[in-house]
N, C-alpha and C. Protein backbone atom coordinates (compact mmCIF):
# COMPACT_ATOMS: atom_id res chain seq x y z
N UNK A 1 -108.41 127.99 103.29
CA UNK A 1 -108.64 128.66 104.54
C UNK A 1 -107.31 128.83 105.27
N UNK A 2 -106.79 130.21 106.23
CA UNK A 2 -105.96 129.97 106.65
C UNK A 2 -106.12 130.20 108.01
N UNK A 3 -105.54 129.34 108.82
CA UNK A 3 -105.93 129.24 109.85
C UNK A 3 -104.35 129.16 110.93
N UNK A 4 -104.35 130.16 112.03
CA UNK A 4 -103.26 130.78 112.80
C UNK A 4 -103.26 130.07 113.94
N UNK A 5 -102.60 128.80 114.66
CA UNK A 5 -102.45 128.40 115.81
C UNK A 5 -102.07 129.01 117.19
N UNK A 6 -101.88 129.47 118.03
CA UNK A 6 -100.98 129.96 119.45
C UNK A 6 -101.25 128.91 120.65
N UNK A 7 -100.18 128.25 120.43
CA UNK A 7 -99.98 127.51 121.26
C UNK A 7 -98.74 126.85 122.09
N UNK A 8 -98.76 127.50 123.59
CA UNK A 8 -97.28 127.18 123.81
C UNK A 8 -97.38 125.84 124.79
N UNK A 9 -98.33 124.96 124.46
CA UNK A 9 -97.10 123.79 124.83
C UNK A 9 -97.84 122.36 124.00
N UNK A 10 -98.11 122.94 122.89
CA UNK A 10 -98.23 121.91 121.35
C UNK A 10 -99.32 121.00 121.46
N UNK A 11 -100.30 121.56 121.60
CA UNK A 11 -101.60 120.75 122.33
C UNK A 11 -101.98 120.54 120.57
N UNK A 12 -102.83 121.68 120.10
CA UNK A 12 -103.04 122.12 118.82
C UNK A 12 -102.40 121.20 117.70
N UNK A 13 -101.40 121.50 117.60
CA UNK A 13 -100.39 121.24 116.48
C UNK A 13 -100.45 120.08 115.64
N UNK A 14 -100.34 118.88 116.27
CA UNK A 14 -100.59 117.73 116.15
C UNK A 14 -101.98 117.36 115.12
N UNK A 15 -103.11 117.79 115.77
CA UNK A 15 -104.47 117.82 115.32
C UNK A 15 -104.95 118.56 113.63
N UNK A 16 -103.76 119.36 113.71
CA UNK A 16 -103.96 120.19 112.31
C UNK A 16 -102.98 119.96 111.29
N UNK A 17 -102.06 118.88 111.68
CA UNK A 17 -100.65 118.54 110.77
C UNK A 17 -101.31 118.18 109.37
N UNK A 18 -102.43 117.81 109.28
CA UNK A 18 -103.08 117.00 108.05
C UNK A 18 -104.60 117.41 107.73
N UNK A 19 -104.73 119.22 108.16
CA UNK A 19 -105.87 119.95 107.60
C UNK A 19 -105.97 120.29 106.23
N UNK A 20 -106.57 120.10 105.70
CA UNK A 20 -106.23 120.76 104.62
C UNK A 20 -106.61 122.34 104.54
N UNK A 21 -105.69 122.98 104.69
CA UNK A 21 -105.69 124.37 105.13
C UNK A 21 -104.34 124.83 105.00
N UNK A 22 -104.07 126.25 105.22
CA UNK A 22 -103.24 126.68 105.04
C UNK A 22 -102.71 127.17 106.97
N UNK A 23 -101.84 125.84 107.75
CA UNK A 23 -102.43 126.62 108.67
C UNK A 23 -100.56 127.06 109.63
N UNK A 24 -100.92 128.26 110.32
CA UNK A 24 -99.16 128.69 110.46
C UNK A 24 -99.30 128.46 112.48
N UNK A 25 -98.31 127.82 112.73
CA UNK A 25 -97.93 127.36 114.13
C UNK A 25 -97.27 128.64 115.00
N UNK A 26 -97.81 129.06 116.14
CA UNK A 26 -97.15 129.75 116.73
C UNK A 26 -96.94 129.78 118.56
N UNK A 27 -95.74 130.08 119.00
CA UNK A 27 -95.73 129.75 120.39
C UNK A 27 -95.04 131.00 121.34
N UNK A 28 -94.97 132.05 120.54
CA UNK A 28 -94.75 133.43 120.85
C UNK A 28 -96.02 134.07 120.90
N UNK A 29 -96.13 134.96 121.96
CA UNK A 29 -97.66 135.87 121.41
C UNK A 29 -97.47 136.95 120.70
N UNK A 30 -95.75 137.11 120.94
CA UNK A 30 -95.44 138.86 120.03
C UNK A 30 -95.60 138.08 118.38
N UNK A 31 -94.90 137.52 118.41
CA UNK A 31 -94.96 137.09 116.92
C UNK A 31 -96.31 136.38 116.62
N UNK A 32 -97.56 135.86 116.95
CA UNK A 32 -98.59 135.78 116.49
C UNK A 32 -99.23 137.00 116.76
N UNK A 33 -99.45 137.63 117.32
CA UNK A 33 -100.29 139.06 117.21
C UNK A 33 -99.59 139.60 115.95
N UNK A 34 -98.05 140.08 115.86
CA UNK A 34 -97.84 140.48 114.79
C UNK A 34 -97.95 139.58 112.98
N UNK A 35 -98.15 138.37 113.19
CA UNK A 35 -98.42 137.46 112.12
C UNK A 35 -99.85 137.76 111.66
N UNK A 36 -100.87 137.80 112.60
CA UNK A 36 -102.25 137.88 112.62
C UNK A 36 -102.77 139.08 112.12
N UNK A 37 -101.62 140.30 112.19
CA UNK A 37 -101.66 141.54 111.38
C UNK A 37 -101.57 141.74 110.10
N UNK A 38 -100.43 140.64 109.89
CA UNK A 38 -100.08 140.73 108.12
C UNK A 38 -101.14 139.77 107.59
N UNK A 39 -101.18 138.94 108.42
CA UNK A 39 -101.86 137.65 107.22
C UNK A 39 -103.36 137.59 107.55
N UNK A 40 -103.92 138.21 108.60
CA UNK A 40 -105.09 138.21 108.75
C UNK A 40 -105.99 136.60 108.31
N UNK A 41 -105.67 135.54 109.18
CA UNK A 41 -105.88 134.01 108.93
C UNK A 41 -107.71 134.33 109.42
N UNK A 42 -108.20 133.69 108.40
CA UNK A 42 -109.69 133.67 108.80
C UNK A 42 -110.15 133.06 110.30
N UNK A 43 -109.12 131.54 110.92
CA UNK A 43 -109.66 131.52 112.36
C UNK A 43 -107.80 131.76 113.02
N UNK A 44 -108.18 131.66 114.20
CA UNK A 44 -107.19 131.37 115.17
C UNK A 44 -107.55 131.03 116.39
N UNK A 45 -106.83 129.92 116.37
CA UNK A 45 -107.12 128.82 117.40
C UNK A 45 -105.78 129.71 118.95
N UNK A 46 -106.65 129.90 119.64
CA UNK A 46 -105.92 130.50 121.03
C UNK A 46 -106.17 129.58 122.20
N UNK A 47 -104.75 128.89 122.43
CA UNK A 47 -104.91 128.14 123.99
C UNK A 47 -104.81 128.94 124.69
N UNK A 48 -105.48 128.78 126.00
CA UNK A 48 -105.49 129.65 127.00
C UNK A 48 -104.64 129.43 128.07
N UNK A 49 -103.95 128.31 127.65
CA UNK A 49 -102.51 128.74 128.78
C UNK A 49 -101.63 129.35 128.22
N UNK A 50 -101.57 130.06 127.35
CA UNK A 50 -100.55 131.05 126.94
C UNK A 50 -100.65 131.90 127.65
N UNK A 51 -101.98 132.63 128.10
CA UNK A 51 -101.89 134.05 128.76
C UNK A 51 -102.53 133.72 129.81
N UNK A 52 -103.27 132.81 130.27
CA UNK A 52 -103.95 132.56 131.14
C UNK A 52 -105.29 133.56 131.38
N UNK A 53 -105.34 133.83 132.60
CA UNK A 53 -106.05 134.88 133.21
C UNK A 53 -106.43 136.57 132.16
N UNK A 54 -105.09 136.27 131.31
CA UNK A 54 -105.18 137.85 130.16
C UNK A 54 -105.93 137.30 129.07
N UNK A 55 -105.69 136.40 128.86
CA UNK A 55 -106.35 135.54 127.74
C UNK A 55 -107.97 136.42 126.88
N UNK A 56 -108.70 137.08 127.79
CA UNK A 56 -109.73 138.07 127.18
C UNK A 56 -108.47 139.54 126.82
N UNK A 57 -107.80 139.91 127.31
CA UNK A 57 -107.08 141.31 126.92
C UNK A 57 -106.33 140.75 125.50
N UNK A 58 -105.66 139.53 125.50
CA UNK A 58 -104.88 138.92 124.22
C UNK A 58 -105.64 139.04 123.06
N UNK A 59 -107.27 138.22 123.70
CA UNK A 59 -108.06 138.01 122.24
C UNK A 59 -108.34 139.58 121.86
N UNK A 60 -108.71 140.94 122.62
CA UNK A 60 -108.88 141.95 121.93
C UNK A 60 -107.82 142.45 121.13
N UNK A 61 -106.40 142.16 121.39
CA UNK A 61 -105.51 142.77 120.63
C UNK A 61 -105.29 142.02 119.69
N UNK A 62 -105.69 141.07 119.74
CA UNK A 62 -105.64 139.93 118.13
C UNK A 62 -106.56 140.33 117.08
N UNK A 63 -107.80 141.11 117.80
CA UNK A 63 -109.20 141.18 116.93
C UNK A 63 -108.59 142.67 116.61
N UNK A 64 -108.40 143.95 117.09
CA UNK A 64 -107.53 144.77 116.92
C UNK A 64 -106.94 144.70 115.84
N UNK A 65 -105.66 143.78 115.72
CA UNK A 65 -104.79 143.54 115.00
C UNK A 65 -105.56 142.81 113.22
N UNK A 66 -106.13 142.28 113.72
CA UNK A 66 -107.56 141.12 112.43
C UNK A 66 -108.27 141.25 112.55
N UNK A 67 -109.82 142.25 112.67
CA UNK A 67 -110.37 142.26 112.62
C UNK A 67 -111.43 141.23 112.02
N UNK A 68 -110.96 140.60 111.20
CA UNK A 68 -112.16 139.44 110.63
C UNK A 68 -111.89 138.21 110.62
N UNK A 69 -111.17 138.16 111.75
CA UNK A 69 -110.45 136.95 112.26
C UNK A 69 -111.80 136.18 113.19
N UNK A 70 -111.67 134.88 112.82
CA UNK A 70 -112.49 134.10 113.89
C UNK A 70 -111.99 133.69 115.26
N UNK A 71 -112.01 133.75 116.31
CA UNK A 71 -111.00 133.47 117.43
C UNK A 71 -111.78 132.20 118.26
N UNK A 72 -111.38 131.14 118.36
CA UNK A 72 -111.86 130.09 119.22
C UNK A 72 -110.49 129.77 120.43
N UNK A 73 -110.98 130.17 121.22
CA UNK A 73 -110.54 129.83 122.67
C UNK A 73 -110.25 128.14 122.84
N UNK A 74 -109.27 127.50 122.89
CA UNK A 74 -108.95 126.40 123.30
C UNK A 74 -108.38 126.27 125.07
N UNK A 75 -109.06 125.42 125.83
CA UNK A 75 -108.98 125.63 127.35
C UNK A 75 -108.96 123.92 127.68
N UNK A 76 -108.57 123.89 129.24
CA UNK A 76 -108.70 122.97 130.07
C UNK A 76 -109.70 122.69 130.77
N UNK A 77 -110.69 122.75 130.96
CA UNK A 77 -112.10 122.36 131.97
C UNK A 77 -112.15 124.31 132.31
N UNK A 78 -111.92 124.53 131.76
CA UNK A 78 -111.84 126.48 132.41
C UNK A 78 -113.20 126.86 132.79
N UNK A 79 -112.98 127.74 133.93
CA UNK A 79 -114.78 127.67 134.53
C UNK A 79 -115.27 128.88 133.70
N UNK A 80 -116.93 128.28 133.55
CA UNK A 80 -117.56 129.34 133.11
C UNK A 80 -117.52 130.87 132.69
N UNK A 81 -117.23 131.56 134.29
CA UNK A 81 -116.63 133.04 134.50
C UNK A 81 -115.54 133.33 133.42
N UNK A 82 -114.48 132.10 132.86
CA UNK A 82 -113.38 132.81 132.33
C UNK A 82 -113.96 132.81 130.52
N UNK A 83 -114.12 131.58 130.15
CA UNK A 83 -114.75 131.16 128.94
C UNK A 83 -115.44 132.83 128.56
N UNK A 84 -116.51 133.17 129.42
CA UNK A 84 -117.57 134.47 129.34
C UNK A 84 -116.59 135.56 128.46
N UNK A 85 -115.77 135.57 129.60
CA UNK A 85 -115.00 136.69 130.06
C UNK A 85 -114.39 136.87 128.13
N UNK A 86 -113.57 135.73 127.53
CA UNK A 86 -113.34 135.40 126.08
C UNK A 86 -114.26 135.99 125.60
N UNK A 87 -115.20 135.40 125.53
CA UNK A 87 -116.55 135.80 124.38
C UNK A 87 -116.57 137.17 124.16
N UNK A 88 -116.88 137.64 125.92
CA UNK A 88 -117.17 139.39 125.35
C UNK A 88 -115.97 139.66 125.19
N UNK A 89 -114.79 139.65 125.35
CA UNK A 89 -113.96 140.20 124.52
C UNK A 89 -113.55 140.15 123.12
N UNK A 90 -114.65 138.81 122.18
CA UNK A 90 -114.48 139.00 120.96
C UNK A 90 -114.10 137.44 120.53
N UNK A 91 -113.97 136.18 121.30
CA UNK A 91 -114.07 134.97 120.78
C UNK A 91 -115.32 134.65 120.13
N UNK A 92 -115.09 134.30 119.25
CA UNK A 92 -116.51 133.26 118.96
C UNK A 92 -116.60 131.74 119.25
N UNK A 93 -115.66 131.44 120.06
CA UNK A 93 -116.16 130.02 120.74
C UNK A 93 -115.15 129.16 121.31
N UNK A 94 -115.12 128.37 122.39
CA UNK A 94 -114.89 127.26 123.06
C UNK A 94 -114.71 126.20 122.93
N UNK A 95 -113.27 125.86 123.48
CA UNK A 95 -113.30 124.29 123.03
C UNK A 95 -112.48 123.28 124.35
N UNK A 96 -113.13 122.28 124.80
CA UNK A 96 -112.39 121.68 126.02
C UNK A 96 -111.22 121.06 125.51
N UNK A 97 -110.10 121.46 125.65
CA UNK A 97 -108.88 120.68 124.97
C UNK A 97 -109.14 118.80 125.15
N UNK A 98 -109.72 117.92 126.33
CA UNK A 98 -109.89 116.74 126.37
C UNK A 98 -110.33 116.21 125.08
N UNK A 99 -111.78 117.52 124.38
CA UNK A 99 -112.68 116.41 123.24
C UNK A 99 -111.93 117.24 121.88
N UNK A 100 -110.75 117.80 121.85
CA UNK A 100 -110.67 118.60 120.67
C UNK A 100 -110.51 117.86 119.62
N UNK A 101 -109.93 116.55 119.78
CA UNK A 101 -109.83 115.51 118.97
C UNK A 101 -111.11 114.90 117.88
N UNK A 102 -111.95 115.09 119.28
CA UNK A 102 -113.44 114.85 118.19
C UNK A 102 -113.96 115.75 118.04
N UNK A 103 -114.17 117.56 117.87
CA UNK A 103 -114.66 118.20 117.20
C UNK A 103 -114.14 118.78 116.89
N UNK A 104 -112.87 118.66 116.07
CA UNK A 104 -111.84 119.84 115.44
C UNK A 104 -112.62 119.93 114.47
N UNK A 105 -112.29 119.37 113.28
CA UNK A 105 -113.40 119.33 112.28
C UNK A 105 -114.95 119.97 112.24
N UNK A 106 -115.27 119.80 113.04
CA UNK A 106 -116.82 120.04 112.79
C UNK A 106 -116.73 121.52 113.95
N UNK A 107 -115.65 121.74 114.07
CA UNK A 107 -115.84 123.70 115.28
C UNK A 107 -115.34 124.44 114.38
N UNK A 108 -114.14 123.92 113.20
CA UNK A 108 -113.23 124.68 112.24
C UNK A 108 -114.55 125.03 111.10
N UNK A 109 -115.33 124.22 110.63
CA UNK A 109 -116.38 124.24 109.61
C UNK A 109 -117.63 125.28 109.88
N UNK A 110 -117.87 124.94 111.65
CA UNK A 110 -119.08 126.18 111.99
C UNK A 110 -118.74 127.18 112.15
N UNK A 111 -117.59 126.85 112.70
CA UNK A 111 -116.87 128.61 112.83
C UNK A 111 -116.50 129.90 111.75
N UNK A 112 -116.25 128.71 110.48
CA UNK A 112 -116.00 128.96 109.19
C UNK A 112 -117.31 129.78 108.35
N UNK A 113 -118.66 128.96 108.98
CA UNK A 113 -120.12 129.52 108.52
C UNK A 113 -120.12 130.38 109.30
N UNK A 114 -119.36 131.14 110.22
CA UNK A 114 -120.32 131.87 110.65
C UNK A 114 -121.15 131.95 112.13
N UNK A 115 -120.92 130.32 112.17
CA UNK A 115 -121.41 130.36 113.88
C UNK A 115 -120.57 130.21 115.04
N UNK A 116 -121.31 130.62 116.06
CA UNK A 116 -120.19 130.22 117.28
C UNK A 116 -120.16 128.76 117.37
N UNK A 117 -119.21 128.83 118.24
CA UNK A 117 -118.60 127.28 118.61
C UNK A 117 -118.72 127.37 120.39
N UNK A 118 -120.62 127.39 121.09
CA UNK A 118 -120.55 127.13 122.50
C UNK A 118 -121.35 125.81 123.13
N UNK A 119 -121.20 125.32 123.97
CA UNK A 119 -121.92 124.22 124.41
C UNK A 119 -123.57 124.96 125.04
N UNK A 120 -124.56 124.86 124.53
CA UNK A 120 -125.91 125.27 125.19
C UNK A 120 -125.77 125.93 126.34
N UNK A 121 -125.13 125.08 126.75
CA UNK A 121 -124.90 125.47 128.85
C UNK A 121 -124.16 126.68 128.68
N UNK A 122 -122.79 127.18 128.27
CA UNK A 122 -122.64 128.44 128.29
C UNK A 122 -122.94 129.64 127.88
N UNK A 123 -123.85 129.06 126.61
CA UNK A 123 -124.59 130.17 125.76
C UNK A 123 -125.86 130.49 127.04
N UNK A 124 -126.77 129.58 127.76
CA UNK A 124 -127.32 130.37 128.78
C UNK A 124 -126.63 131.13 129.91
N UNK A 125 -124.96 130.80 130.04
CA UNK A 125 -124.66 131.64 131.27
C UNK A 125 -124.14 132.71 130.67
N UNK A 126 -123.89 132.68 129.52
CA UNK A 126 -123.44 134.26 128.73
C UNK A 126 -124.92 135.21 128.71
N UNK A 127 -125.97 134.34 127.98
CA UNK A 127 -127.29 135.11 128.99
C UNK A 127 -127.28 135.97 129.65
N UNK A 128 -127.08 135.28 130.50
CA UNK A 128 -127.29 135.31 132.01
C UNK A 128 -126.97 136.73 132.72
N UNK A 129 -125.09 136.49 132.04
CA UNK A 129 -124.14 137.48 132.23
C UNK A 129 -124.64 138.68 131.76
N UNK A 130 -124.80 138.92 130.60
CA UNK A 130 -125.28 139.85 129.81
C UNK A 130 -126.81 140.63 130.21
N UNK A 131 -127.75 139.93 131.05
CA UNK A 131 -128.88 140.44 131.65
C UNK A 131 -128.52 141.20 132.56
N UNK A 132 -127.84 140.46 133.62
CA UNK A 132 -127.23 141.02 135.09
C UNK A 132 -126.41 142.14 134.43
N UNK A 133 -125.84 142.02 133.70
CA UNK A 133 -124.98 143.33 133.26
C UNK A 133 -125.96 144.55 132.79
N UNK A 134 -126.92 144.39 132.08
CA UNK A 134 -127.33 145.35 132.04
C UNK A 134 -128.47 145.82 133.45
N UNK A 135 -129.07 144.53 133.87
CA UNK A 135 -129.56 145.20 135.07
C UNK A 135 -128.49 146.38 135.62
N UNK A 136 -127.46 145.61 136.12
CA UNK A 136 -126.48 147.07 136.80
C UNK A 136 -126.89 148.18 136.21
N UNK A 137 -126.76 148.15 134.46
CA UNK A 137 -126.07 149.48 134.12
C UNK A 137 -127.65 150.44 134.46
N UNK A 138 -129.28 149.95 134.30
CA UNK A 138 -130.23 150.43 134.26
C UNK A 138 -130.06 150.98 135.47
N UNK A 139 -129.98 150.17 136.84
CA UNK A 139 -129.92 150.62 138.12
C UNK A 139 -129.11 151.79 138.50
């Protein structure tokens, strides 16, 4: 499996030194967007203090760039609204940097099948989001 890190201040890194994977470190976003083009890594792990607030515009130009790329959002306690905001732009899942320690393994494997990687609680406020959104658009 190969799997694409972005991470600029080495949160990640550490956790994957001894994956067995094929996995490439990065702390530029020009040079991982353009890495993620050639090598097209099945996940990529994106902290979200790299771009912060752009962090949904980043993940579309990554998916853009890889289309069959898995993208899991790595964050700090990040509220709800922003996490969302990821998804519909094309993450498939969430991870609180505090517990990444205990579910690296087991988010790299579901993510790998196929599933998202969300805690219950945000999968109802993505819901949520997604109702109210279309209410608007009906109205």
């Amino acid at each position: 499996m190969k799997i694409q890190v972005i991470d600029n201040i080495g949160q990640i890194q550490p956790l994957l030194l001894m994956a067995e994977a094929d996995v490439d470190f990065y702390s530029d976003e020009i040079q991982a967007l353009n890495a993620a083009e050639q090598h097209r890594p099945s996940l990529i792990l994106l902290n979200f203090a790299l771009r912060g607030s752009e962090t949904p515009d980043y993940t579309s130009m990554l998916l853009a760039a890889s289309p069959t790329s898995n993208i899991v959002v790595i964050g700090d306690s990040l509220r709800d609204e922003q996490i969302v905001q990821c998804i519909l732009a094309g993450a498939k899942g969430y991870q609180n940097s505090g517990s990444l320690t205990t579910y690296i393994n087991r988010m790299i494997g579901a993510v790998s099948a196929g599933e998202a990687w969300l805690s219950r609680k945000l999968v109802a406020y993505l819901l949520d989001s997604i109702h109210k959104h279309n209410l608007v658009q009906l109205a």
